[in-house]
PDB file of N, CA and C in Angstrom:
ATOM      1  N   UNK A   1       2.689  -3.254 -23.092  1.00  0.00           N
ATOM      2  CA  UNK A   1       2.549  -1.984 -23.761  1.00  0.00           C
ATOM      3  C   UNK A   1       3.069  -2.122 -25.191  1.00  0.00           C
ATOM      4  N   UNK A   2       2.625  -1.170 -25.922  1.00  0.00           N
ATOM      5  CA  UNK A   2       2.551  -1.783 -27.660  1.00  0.00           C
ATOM      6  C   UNK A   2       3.430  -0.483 -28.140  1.00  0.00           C
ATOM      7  N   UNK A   3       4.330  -0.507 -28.722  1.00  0.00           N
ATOM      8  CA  UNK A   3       5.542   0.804 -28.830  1.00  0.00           C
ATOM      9  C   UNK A   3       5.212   0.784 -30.163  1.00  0.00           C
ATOM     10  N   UNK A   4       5.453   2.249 -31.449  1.00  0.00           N
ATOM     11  CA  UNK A   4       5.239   1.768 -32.567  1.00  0.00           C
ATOM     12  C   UNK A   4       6.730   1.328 -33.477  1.00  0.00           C
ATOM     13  N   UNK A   5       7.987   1.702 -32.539  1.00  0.00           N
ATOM     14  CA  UNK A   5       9.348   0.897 -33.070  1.00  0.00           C
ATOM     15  C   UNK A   5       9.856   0.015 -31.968  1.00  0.00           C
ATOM     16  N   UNK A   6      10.807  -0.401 -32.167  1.00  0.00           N
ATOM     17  CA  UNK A   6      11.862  -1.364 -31.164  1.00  0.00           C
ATOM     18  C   UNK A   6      12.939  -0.419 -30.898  1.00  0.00           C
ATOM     19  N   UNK A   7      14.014  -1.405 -30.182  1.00  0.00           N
ATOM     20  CA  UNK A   7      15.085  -0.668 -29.971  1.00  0.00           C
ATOM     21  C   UNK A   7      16.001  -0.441 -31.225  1.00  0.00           C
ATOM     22  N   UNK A   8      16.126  -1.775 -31.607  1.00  0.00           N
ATOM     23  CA  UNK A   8      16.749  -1.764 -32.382  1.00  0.00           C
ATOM     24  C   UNK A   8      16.475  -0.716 -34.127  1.00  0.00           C
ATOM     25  N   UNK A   9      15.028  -0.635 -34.308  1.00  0.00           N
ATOM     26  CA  UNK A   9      15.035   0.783 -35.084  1.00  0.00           C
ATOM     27  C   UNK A   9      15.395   1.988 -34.809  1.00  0.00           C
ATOM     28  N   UNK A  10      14.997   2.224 -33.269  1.00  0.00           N
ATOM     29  CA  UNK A  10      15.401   3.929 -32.469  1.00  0.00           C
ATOM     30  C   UNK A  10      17.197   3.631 -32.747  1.00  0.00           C
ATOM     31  N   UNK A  11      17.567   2.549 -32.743  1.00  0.00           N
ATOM     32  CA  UNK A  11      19.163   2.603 -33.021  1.00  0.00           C
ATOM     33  C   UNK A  11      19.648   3.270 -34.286  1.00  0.00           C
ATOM     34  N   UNK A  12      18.810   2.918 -35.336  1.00  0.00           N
ATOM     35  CA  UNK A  12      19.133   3.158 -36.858  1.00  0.00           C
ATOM     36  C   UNK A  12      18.737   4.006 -36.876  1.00  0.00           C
ATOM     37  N   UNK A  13      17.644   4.910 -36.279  1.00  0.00           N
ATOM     38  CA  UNK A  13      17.017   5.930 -36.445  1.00  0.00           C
ATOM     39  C   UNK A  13      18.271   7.364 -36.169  1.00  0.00           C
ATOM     40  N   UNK A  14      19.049   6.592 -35.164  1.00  0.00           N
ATOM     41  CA  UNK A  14      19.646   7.537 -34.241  1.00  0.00           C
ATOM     42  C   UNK A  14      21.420   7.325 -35.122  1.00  0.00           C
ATOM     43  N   UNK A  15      21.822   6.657 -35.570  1.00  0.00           N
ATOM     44  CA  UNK A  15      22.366   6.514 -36.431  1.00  0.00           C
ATOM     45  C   UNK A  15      22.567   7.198 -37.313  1.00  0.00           C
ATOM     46  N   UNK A  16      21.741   6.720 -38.423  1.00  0.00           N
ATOM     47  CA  UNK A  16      21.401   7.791 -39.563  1.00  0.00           C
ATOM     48  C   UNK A  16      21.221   9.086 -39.320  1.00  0.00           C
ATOM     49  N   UNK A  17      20.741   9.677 -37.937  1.00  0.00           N
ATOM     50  CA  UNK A  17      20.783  11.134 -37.611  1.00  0.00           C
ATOM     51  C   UNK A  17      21.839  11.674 -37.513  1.00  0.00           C
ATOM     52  N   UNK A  18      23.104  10.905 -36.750  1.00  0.00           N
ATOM     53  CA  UNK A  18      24.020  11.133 -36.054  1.00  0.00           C
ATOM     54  C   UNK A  18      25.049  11.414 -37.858  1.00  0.00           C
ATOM     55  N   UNK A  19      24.912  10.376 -38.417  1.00  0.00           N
ATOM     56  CA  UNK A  19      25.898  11.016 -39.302  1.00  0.00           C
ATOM     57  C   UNK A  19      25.390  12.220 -40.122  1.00  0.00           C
ATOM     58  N   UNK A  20      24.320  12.147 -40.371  1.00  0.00           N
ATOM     59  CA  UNK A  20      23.673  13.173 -40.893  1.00  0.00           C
ATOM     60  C   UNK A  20      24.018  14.819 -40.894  1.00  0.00           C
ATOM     61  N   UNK A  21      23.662  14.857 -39.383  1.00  0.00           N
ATOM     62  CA  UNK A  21      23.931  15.808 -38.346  1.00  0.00           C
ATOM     63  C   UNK A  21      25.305  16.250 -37.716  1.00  0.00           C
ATOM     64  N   UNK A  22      25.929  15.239 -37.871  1.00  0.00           N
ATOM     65  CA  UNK A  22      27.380  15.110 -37.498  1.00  0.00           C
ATOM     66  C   UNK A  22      27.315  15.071 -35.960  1.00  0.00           C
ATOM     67  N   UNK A  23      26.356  14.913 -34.850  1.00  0.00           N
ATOM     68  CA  UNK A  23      26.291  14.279 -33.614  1.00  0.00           C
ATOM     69  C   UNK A  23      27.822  13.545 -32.948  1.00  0.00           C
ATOM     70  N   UNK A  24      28.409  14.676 -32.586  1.00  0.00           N
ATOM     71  CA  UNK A  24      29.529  13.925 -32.074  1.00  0.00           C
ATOM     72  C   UNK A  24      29.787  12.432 -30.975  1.00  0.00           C
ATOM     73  N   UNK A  25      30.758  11.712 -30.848  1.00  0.00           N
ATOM     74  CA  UNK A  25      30.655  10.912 -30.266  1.00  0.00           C
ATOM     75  C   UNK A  25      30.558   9.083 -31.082  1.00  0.00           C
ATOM     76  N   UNK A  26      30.409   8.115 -30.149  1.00  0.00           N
ATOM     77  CA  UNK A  26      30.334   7.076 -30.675  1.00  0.00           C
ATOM     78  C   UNK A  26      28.984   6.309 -30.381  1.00  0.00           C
ATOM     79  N   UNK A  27      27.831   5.657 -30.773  1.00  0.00           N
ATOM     80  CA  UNK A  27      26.804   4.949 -30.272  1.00  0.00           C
ATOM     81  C   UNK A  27      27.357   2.962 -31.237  1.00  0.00           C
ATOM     82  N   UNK A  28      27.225   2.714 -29.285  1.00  0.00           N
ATOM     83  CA  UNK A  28      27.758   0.826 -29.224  1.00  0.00           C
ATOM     84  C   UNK A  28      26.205   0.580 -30.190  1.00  0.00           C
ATOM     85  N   UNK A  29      26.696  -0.651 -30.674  1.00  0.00           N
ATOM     86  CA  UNK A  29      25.774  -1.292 -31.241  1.00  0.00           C
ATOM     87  C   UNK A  29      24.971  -2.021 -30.928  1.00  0.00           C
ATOM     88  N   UNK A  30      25.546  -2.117 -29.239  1.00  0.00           N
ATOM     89  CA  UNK A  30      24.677  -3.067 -28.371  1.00  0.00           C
ATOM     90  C   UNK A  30      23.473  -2.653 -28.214  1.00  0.00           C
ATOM     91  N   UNK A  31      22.035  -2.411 -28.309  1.00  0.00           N
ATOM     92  CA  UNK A  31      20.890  -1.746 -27.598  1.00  0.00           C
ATOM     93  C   UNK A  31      20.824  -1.831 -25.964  1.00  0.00           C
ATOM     94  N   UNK A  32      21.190  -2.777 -25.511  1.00  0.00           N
ATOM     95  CA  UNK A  32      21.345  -2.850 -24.113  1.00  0.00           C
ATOM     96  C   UNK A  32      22.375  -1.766 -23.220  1.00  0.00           C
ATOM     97  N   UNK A  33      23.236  -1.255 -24.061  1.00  0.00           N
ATOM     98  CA  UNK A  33      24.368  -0.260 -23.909  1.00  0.00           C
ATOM     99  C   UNK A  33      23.845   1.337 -23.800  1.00  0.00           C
ATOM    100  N   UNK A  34      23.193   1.359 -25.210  1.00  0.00           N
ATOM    101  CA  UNK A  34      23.241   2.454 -26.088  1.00  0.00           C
ATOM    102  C   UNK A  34      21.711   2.926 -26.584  1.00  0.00           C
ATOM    103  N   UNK A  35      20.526   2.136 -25.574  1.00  0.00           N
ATOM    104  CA  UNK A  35      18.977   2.470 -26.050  1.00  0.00           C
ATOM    105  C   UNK A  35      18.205   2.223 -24.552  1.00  0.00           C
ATOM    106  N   UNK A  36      17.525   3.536 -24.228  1.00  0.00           N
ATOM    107  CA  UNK A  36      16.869   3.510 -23.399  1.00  0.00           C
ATOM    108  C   UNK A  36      15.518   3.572 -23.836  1.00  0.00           C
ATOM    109  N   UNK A  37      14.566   3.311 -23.133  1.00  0.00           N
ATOM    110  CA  UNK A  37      12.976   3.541 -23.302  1.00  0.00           C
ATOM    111  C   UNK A  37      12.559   4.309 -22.471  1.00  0.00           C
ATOM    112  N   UNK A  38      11.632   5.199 -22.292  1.00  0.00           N
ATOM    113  CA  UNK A  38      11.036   6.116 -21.184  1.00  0.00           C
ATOM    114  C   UNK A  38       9.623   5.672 -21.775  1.00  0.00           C
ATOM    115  N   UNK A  39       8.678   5.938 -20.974  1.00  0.00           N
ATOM    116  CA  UNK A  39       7.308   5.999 -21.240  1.00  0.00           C
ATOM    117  C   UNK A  39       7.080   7.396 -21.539  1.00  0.00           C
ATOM    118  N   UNK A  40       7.289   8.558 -20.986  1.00  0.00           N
ATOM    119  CA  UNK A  40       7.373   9.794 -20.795  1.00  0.00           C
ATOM    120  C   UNK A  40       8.657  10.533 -20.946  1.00  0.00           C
ATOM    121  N   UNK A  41       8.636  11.446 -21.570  1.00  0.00           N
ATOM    122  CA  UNK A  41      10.242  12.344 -21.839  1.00  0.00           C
ATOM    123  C   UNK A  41       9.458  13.703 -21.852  1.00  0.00           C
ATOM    124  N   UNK A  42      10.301  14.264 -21.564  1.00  0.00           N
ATOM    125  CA  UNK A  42      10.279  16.242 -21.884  1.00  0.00           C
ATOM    126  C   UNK A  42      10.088  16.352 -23.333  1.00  0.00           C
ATOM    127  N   UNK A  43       8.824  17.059 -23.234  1.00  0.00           N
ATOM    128  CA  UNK A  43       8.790  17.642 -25.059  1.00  0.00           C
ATOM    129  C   UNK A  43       8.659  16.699 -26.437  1.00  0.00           C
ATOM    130  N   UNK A  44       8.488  15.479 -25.631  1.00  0.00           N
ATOM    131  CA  UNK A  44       7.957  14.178 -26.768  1.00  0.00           C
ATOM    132  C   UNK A  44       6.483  13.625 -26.105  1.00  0.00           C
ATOM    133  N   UNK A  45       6.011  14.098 -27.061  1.00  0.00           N
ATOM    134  CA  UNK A  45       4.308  12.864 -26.758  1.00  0.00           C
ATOM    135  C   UNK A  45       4.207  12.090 -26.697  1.00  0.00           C
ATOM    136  N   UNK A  46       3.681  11.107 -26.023  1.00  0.00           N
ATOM    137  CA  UNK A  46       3.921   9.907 -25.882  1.00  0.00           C
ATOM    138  C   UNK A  46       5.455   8.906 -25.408  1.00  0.00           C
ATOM    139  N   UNK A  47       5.472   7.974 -26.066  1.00  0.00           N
ATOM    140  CA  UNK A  47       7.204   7.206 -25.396  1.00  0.00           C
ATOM    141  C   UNK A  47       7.994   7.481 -25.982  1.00  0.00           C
ATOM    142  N   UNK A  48       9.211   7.229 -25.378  1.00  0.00           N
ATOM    143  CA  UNK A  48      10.533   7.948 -26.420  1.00  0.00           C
ATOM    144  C   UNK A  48      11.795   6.914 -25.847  1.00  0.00           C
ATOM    145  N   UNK A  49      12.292   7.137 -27.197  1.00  0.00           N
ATOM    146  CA  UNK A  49      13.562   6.121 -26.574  1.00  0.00           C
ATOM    147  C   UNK A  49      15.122   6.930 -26.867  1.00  0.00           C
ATOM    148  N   UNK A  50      15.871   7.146 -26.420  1.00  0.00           N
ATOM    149  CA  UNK A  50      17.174   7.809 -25.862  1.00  0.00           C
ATOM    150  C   UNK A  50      18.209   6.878 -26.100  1.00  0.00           C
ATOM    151  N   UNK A  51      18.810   7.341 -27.309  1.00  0.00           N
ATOM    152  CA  UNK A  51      20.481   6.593 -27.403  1.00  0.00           C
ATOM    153  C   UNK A  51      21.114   7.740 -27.594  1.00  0.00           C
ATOM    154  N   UNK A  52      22.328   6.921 -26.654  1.00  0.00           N
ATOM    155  CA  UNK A  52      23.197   7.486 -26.325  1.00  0.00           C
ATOM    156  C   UNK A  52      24.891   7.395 -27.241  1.00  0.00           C
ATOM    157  N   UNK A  53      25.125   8.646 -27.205  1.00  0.00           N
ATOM    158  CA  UNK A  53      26.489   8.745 -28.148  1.00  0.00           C
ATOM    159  C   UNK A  53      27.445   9.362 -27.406  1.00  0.00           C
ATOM    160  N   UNK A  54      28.143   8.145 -26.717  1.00  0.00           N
ATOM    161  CA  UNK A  54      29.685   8.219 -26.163  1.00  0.00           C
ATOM    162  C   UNK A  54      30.865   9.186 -26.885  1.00  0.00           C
ATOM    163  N   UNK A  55      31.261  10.213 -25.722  1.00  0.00           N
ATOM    164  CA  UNK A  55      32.506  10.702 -26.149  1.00  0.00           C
ATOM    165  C   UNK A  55      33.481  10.258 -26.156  1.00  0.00           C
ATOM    166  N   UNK A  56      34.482  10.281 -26.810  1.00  0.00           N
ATOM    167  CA  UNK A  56      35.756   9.394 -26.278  1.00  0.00           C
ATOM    168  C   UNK A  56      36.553  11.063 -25.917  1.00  0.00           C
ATOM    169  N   UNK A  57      37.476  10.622 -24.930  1.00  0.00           N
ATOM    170  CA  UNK A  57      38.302  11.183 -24.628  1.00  0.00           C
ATOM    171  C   UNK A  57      37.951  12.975 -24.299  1.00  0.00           C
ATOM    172  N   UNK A  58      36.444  13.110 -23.441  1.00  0.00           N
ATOM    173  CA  UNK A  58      35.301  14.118 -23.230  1.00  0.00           C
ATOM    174  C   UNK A  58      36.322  15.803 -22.851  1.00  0.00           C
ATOM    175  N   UNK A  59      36.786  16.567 -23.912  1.00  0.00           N
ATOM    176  CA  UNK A  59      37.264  17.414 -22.695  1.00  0.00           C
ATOM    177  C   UNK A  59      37.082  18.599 -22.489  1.00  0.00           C
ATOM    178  N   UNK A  60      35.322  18.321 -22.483  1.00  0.00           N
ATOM    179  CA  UNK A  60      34.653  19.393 -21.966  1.00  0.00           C
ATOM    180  C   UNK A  60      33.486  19.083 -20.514  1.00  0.00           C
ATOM    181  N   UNK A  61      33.359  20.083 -20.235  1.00  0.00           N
ATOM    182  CA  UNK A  61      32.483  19.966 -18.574  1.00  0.00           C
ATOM    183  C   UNK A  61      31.035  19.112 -19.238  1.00  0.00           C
ATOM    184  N   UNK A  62      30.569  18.608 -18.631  1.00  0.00           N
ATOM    185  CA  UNK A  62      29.313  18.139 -18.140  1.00  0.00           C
ATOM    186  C   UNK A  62      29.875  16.299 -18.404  1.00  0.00           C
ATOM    187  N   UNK A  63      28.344  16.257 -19.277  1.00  0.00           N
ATOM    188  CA  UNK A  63      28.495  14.555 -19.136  1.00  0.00           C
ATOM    189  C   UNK A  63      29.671  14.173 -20.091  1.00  0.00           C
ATOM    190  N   UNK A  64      29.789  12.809 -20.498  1.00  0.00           N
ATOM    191  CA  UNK A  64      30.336  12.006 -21.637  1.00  0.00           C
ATOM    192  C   UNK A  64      29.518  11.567 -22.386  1.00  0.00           C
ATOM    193  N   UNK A  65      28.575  11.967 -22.721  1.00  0.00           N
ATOM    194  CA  UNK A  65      27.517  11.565 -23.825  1.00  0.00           C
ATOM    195  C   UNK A  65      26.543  12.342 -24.679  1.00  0.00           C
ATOM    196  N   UNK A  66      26.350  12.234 -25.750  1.00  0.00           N
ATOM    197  CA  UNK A  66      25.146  13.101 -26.196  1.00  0.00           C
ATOM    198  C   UNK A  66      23.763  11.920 -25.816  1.00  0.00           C
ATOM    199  N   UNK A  67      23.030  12.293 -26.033  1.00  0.00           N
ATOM    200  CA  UNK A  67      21.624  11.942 -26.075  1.00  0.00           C
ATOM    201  C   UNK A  67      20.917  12.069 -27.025  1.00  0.00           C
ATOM    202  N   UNK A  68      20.309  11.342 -27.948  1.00  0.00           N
ATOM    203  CA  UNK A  68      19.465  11.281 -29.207  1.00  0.00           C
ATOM    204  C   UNK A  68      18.150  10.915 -28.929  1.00  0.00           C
ATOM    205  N   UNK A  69      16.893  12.351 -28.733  1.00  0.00           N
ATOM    206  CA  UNK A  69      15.967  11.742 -28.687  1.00  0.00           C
ATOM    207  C   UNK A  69      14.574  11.478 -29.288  1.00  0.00           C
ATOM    208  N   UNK A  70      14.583  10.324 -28.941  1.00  0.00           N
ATOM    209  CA  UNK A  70      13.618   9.962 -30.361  1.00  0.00           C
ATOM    210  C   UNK A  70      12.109   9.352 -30.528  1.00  0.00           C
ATOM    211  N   UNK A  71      10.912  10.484 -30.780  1.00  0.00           N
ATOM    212  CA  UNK A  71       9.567   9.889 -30.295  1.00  0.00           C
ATOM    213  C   UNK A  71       8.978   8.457 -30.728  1.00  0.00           C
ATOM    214  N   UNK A  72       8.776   7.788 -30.017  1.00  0.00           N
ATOM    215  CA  UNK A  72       8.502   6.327 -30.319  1.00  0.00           C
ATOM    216  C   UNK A  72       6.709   6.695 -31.516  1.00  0.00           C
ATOM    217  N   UNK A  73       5.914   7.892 -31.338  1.00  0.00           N
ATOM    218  CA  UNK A  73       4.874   8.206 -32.146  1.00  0.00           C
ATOM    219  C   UNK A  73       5.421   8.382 -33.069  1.00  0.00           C
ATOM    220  N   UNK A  74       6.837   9.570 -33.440  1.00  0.00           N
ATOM    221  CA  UNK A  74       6.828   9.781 -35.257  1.00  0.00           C
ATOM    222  C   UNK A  74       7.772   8.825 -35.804  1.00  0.00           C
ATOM    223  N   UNK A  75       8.648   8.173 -35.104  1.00  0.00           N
ATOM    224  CA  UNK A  75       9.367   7.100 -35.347  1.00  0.00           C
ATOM    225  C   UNK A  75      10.958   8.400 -36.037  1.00  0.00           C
ATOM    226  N   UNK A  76      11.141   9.425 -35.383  1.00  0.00           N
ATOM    227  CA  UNK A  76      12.115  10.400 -35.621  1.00  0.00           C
ATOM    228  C   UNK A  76      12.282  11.573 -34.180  1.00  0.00           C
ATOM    229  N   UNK A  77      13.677  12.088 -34.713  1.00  0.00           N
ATOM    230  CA  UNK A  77      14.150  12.662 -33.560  1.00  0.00           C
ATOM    231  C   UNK A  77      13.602  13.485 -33.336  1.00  0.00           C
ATOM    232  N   UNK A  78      13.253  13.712 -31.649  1.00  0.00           N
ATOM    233  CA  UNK A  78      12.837  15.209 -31.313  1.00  0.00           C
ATOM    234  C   UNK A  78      14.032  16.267 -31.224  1.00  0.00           C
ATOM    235  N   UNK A  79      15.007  15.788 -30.676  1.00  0.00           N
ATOM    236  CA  UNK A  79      15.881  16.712 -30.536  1.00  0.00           C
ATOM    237  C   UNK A  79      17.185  16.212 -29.641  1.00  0.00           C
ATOM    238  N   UNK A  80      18.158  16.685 -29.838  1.00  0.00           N
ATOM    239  CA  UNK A  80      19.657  15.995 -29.148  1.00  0.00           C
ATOM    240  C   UNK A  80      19.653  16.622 -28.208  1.00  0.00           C
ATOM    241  N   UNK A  81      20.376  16.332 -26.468  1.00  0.00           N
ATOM    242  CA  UNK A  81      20.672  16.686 -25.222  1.00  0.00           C
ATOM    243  C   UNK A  81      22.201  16.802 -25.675  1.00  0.00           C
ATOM    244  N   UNK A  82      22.826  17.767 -25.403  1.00  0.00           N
ATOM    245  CA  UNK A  82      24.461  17.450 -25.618  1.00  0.00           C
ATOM    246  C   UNK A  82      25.102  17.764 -24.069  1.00  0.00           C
ATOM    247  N   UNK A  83      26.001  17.564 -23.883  1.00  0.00           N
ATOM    248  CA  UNK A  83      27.237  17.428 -22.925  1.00  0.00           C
ATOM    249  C   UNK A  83      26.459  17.612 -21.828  1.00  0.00           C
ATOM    250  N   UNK A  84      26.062  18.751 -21.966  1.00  0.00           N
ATOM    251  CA  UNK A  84      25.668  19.861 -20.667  1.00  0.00           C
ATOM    252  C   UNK A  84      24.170  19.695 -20.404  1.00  0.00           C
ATOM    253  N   UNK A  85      23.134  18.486 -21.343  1.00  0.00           N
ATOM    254  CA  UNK A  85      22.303  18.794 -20.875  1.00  0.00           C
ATOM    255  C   UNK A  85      21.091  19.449 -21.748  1.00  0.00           C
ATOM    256  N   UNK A  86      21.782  20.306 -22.782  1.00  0.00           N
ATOM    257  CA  UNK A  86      21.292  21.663 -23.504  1.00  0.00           C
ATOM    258  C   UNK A  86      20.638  21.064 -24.780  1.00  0.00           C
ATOM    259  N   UNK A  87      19.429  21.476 -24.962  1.00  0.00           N
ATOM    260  CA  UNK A  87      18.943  20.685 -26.345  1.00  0.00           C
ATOM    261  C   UNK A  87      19.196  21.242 -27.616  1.00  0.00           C
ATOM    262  N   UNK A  88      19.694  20.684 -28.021  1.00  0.00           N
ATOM    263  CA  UNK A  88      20.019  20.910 -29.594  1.00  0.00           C
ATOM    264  C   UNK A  88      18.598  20.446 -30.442  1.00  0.00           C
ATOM    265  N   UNK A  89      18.236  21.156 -32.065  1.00  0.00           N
ATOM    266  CA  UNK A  89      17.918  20.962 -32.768  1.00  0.00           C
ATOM    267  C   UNK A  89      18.477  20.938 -33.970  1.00  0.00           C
ATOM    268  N   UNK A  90      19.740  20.407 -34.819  1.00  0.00           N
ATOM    269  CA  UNK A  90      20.423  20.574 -35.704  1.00  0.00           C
ATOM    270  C   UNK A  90      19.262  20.323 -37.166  1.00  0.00           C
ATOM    271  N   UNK A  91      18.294  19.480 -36.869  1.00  0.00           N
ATOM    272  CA  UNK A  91      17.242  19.258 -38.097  1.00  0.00           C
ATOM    273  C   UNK A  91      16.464  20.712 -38.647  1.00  0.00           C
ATOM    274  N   UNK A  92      16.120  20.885 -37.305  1.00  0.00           N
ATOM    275  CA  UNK A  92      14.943  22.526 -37.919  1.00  0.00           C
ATOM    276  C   UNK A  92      15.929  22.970 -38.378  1.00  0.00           C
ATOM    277  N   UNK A  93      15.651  23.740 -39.281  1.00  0.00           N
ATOM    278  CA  UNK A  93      16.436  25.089 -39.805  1.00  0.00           C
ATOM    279  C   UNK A  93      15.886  26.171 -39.191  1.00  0.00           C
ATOM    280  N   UNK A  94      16.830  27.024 -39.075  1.00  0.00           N
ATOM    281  CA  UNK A  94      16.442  28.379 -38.238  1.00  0.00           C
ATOM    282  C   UNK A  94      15.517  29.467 -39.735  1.00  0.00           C
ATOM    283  N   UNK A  95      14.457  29.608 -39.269  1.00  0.00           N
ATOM    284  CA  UNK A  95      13.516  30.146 -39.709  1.00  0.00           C
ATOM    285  C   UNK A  95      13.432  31.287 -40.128  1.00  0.00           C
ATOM    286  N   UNK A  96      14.576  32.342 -39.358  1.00  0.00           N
ATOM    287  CA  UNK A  96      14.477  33.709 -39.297  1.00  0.00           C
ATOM    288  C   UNK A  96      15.718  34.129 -38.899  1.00  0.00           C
ATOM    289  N   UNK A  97      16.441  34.748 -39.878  1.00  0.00           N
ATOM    290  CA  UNK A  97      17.681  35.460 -39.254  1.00  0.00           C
ATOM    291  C   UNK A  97      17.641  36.865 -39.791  1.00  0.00           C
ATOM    292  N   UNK A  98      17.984  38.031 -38.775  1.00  0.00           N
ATOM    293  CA  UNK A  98      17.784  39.388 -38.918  1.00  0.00           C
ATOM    294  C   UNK A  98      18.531  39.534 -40.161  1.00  0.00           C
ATOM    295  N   UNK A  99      17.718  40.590 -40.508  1.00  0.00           N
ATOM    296  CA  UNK A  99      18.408  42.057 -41.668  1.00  0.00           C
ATOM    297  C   UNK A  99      19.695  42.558 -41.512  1.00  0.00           C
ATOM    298  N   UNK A 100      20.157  43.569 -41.774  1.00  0.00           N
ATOM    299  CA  UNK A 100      21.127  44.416 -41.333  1.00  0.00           C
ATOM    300  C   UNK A 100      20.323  45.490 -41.201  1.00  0.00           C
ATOM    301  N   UNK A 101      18.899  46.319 -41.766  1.00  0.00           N
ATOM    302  CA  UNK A 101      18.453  46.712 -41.080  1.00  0.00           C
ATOM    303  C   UNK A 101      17.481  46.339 -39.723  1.00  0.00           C
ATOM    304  N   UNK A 102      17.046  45.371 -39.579  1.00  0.00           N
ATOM    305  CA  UNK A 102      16.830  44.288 -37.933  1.00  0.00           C
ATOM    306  C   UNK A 102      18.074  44.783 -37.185  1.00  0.00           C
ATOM    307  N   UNK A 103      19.129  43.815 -37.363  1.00  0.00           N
ATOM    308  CA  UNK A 103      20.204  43.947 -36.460  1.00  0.00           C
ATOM    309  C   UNK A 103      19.836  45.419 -36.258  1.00  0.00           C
ATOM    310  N   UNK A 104      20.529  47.127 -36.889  1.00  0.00           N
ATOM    311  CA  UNK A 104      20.677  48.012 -36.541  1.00  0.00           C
ATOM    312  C   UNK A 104      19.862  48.445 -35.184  1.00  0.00           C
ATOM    313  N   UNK A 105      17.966  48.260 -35.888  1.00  0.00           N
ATOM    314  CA  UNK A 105      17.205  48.212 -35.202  1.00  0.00           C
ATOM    315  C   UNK A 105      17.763  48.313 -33.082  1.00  0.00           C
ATOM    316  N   UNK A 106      17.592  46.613 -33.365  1.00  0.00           N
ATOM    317  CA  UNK A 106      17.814  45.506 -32.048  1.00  0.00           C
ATOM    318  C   UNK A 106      19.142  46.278 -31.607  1.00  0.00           C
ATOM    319  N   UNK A 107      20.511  46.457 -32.304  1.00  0.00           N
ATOM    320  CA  UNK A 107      21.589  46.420 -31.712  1.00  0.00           C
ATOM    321  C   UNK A 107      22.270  47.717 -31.555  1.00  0.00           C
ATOM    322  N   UNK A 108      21.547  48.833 -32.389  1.00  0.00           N
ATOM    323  CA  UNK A 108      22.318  49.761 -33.052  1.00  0.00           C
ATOM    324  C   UNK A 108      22.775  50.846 -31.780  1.00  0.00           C
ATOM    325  N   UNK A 109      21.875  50.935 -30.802  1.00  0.00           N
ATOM    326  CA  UNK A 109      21.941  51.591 -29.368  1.00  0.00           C
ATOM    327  C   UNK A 109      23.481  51.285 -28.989  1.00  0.00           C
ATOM    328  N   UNK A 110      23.191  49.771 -29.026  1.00  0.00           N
ATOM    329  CA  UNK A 110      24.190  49.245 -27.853  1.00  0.00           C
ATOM    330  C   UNK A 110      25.512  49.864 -28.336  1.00  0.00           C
ATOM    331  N   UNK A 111      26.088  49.402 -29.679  1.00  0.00           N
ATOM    332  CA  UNK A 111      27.461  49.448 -30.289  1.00  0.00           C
ATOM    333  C   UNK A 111      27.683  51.288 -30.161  1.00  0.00           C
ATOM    334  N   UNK A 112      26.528  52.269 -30.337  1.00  0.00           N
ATOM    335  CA  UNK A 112      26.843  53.795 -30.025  1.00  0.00           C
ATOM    336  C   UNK A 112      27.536  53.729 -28.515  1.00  0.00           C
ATOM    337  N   UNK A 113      27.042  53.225 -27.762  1.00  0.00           N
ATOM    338  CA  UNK A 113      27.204  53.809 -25.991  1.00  0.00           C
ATOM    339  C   UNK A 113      29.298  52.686 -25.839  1.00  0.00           C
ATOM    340  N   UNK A 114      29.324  51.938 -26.786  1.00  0.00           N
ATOM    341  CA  UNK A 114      30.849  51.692 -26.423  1.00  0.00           C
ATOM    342  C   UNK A 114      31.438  52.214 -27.054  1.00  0.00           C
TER     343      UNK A 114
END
């Protein structure tokens, strides 16, 4: 099967994100450690490869690792798994954040009835 990076780029790829992003945790330099391949992933087309960024000293619930994942088609991240599982997008920027007339709108009920 013909991938369009290696491991060792999804490493740098995931790297350069991580400081970027500030991606907590540590990723080994080993690829054998710290780079998985899937043929198939959730929400990536095509193959994707998954490095992983070790917590040290984890002291929160779920795993010890983030997850960096990264479509082997755009040769960039789809999106981070953190602790719990939960996908992060720290790249998109959030597109849309309410008004203060929005908020009132959406919220203004609630804050009357307490």
């Amino acid at each position: 099967m013909k991938t369009n990076i290696t491991a060792v780029e999804a490493l740098k790829i995931a790297q350069k994100y991580k400081e970027r992003y500030k991606v907590p945790g540590v990723i080994s330099d080993d690829t054998n450690k710290s780079v998985e391949f899937y043929e198939g992933f959730y929400r990536v087309k095509g193959f994707a490869w998954l490095v992983l960024s070790h917590l040290k000293d984890n002291c929160y619930e779920g795993s010890d690792e983030f997850t960096i994942v990264i479509s082997d088609e755009k040769a960039e991240v789809e999106y981070v798994l953190d602790q719990n599982g939960i996908s992060q997008c720290p790249h998109i920027p959030i597109e849309h954040e309410l008004t203060d007339e929005e908020y009132e709108e959406v919220f203004g009920d609630d804050e009357k009835e307490n």
